[in-house]
N, C-alpha and C. Protein backbone atom coordinates (compact mmCIF):
# COMPACT_ATOMS: atom_id res chain seq x y z
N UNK A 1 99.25 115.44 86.36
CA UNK A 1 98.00 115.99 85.87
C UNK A 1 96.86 115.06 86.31
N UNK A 2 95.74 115.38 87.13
CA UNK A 2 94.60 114.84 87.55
C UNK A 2 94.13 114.32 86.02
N UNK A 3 93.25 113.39 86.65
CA UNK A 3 91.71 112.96 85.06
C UNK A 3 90.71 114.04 84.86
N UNK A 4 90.53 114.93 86.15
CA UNK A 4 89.80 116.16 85.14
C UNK A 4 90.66 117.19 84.50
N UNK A 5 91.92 117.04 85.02
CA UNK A 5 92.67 117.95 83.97
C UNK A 5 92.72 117.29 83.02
N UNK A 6 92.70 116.32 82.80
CA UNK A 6 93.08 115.66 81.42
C UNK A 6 91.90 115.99 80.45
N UNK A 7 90.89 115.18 81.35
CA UNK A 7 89.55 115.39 80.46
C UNK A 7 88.89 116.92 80.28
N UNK A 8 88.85 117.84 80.61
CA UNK A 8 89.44 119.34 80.36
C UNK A 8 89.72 119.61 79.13
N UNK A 9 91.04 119.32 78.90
CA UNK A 9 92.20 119.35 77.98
C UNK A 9 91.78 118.33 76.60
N UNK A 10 90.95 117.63 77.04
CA UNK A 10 90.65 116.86 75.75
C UNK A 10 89.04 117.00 75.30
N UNK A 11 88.34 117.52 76.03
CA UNK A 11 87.31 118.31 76.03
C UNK A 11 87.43 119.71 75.02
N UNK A 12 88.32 120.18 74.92
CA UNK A 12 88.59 121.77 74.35
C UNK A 12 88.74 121.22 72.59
N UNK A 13 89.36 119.61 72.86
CA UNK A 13 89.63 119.48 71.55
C UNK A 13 88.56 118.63 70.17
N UNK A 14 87.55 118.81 71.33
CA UNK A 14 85.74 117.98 70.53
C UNK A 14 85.40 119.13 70.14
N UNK A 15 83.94 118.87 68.97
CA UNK A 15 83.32 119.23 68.76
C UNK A 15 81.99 119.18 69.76
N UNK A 16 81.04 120.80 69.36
CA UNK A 16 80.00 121.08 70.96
C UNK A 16 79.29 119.43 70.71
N UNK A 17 79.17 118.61 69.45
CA UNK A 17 78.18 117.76 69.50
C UNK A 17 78.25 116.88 70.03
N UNK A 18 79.89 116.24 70.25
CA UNK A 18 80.52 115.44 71.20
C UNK A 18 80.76 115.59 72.62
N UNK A 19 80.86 116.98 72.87
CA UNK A 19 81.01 117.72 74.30
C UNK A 19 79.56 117.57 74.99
N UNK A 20 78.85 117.60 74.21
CA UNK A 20 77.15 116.96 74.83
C UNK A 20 77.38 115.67 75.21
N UNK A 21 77.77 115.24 74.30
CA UNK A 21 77.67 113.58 74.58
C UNK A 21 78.49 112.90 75.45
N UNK A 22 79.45 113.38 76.19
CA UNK A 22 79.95 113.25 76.83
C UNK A 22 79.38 113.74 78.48
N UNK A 23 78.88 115.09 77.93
CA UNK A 23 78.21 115.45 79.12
C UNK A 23 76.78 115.08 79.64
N UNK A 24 75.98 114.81 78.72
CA UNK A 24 75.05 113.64 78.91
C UNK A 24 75.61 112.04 79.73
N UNK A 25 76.31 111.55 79.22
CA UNK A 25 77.24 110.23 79.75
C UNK A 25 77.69 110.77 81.47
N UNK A 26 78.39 111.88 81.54
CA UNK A 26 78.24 112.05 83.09
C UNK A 26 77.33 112.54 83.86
N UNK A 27 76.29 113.15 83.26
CA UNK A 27 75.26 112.95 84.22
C UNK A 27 74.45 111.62 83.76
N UNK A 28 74.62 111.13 83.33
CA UNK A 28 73.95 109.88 83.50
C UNK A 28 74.79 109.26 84.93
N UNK A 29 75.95 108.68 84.97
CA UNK A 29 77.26 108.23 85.74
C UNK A 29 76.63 109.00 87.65
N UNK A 30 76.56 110.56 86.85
CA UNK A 30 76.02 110.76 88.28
C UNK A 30 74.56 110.32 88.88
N UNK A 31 73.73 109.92 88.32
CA UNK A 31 72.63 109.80 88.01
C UNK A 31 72.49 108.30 89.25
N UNK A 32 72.96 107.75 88.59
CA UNK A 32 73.55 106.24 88.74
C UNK A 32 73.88 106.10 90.22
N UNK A 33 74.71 106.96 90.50
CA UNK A 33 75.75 106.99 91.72
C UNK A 33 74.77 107.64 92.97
N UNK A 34 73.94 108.36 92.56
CA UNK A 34 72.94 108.93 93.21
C UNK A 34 71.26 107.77 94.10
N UNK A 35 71.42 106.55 93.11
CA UNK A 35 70.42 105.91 93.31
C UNK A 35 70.67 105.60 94.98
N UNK A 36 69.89 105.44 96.00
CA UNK A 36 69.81 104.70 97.03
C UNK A 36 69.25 103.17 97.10
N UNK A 37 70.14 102.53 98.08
CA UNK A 37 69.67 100.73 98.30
C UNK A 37 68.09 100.55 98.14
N UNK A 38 67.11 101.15 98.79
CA UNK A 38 66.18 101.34 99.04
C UNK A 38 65.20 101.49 97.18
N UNK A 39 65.98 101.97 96.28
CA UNK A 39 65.36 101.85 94.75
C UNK A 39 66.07 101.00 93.96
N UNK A 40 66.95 100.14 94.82
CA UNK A 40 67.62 99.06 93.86
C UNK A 40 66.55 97.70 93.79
N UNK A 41 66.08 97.61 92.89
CA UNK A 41 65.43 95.80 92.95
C UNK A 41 65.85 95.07 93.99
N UNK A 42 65.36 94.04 94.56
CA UNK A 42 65.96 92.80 95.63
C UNK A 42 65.98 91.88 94.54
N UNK A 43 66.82 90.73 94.61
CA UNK A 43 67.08 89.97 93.71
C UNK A 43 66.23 88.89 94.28
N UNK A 44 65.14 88.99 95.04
CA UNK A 44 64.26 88.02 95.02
C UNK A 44 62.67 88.51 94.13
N UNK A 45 62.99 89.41 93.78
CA UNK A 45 61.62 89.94 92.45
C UNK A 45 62.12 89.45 90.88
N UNK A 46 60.88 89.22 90.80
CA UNK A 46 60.57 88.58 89.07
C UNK A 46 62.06 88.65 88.44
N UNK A 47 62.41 89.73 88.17
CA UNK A 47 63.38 89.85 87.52
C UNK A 47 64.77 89.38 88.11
N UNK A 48 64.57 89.18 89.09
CA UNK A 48 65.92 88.01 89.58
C UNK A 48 65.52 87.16 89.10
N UNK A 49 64.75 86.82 88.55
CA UNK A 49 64.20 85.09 88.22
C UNK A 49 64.84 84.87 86.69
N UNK A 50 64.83 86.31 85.38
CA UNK A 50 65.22 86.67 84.42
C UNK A 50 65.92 85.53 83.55
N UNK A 51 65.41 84.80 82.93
CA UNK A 51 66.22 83.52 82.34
C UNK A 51 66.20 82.12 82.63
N UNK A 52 65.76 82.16 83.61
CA UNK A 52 65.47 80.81 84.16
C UNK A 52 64.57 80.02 83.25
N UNK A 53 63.75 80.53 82.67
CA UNK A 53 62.45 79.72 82.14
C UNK A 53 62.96 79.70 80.27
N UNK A 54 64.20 79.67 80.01
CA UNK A 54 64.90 79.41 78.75
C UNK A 54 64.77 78.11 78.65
N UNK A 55 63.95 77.42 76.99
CA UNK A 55 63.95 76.30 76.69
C UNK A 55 65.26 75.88 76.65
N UNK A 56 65.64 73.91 76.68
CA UNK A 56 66.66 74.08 76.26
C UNK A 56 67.14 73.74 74.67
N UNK A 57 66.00 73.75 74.14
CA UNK A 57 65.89 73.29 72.75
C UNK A 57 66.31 74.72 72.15
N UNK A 58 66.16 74.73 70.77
CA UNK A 58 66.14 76.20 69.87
C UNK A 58 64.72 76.31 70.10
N UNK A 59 64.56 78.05 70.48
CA UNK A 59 63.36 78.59 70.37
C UNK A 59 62.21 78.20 68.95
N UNK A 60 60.92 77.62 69.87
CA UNK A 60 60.16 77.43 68.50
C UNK A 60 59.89 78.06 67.27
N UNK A 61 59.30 77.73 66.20
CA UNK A 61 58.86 79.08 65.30
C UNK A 61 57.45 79.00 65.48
N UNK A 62 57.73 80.26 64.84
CA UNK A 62 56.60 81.03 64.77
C UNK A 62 54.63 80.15 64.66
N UNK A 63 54.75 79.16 63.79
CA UNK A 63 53.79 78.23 64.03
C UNK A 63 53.85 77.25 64.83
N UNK A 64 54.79 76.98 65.34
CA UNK A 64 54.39 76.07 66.50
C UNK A 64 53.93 77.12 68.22
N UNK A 65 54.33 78.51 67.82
CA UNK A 65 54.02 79.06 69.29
C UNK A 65 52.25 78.94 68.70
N UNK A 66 51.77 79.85 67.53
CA UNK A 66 50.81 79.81 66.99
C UNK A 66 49.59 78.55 67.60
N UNK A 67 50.41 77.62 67.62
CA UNK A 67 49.16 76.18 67.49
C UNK A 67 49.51 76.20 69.07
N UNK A 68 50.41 76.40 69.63
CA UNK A 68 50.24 75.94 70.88
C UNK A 68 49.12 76.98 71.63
N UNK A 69 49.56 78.10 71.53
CA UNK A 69 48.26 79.33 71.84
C UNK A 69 47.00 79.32 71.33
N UNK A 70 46.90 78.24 70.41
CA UNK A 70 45.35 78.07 69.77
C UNK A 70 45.05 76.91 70.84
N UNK A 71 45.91 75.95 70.74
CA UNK A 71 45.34 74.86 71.62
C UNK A 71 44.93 75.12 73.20
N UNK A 72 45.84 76.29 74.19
CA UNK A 72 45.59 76.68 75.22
C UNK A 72 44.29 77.55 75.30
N UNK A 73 44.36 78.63 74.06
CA UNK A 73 42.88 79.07 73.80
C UNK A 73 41.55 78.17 74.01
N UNK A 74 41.97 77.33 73.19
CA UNK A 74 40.99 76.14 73.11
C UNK A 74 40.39 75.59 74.18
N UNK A 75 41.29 75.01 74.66
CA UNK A 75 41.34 74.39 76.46
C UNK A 75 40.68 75.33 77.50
N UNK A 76 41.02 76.26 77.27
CA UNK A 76 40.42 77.29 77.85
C UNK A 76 39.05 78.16 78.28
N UNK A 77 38.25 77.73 76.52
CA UNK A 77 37.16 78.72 76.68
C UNK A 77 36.34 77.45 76.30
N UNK A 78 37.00 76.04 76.34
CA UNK A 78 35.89 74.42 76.70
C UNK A 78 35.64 74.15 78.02
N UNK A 79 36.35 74.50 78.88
CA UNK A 79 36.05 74.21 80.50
C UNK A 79 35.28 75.14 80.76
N UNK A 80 34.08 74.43 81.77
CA UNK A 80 33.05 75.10 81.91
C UNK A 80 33.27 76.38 83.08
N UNK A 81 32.33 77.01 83.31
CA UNK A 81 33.24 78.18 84.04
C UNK A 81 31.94 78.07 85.21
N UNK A 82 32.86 77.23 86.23
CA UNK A 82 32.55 77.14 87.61
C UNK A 82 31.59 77.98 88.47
N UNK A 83 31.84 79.19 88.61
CA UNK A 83 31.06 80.03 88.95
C UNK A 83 29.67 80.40 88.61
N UNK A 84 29.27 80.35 87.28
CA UNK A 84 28.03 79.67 86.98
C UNK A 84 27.50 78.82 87.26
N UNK A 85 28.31 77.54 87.32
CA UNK A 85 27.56 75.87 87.77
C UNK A 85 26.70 75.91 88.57
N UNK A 86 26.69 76.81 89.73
CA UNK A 86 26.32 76.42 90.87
C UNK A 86 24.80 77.10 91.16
């Protein structure tokens, strides 16, 4: 017996709400299988990069991101803005 006979045969024995869900799941599968090289990411974009920039400490809390974004704020809108100077 093939896997679509099988799955067939075990198909008859779901309910329609599961028989969706299943059939959703293969066209997704086909979906997938359908993509060309050409719409796959290159693993030299951003998201190849994905993790790299993980502290190696435990992630800060919540007030220390707080003060650090106040202090960069800070730094930020004290430097004079060049384009005027001149």
């Amino acid at each position: 017996m093939t896997a679509a006979e099988k799955l067939y045969q075990l198909l008859q024995t779901l309910p329609e709400s599961q028989i969706n869900e299943v059939l959703h799941f293969a066209e997704f599968l086909q979906q997938k299988q359908l993509i060309s090289p050409q719409q796959v990411i290159p693993s030299g974009t951003l998201t190849g990069l994905r993790g790299i920039a993980k502290r190696p400490a435990p992630a800060p809390s919540d007030g220390e991101l707080q003060a650090e974004y106040t202090d960069y704020l800070s730094q930020k809108t004290s430097k004079p803005d060049r384009e005027n100077s001149d």
